[in-house]
Protein backbone atom coordinates (compact mmCIF):
# COMPACT_ATOMS: atom_id res chain seq x y z
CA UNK A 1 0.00 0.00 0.00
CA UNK A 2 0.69 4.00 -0.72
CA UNK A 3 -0.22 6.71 0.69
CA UNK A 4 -2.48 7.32 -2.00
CA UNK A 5 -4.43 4.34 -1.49
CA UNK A 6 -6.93 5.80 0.52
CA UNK A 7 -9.59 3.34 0.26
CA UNK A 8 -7.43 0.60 0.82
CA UNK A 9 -6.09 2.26 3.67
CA UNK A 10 -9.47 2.87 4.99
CA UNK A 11 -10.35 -0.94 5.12
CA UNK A 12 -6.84 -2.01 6.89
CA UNK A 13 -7.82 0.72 9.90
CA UNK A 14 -11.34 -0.62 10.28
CA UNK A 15 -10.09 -4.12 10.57
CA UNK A 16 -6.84 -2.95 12.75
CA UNK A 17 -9.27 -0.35 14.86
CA UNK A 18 -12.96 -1.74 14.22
CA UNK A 19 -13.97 0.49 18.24
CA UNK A 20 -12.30 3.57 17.09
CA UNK A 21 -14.47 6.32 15.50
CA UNK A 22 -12.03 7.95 12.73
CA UNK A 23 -13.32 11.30 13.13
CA UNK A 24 -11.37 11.10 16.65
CA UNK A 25 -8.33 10.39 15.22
CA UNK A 26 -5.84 13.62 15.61
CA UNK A 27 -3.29 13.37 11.83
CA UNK A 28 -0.24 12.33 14.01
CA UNK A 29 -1.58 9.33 15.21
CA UNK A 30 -3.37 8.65 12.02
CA UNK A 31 0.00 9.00 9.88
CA UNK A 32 1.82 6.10 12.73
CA UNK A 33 -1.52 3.96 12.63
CA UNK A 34 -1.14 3.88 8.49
CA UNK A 35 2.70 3.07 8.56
CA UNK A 36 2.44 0.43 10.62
CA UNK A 37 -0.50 -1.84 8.91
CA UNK A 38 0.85 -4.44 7.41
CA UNK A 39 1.59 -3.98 3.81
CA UNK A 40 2.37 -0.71 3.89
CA UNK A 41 5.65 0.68 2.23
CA UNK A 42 5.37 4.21 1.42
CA UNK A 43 7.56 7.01 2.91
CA UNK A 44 7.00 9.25 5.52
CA UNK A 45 7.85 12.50 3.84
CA UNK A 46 4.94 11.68 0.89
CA UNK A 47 2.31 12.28 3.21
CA UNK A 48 0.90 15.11 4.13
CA UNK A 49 -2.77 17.08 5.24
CA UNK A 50 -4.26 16.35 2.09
CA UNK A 51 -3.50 12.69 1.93
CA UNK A 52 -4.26 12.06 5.61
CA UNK A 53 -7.70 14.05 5.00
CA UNK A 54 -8.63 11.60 2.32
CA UNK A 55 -7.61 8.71 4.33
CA UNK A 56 -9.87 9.68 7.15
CA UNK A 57 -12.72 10.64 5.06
CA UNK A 58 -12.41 6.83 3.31
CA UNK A 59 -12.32 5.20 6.99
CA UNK A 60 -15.39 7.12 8.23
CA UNK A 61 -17.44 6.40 5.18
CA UNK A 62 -16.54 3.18 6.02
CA UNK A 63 -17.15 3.28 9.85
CA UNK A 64 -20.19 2.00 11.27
CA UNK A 65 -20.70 2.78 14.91
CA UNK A 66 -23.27 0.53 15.52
């Protein structure tokens, strides 16, 4: 996975986090959380607000509280 595999990204965090609501999650943690799912080999220095925006709008379309 890339950074700019948002969706993909998204699914990984709702299997690694399925209790945590993503609109809770401050960037810094986010950015740690997304290097260290398995599969992912990206660099740190390619992500930024944008991509970590995108990332946590995928995850909470995905998110189901219920």
């Amino acid at each position: 996975m890339k950074w700019t595999d948002s969706q993909e990204i998204a699914f990984a965090l709702l299997e690694a986090f399925p209790e945590q609501d993503p609109s809770q999650v401050r960037f810094t943690d986010l950015m740690q959380w997304v290097m260290n799912l398995p599969g992912f080999a990206d660099q740190p220095e390619r992500c930024g607000e944008r991509i970590l925006e995108a990332i946590q709008m995928c995850w909470m379309d995905e998110y189901d509280p219920s």
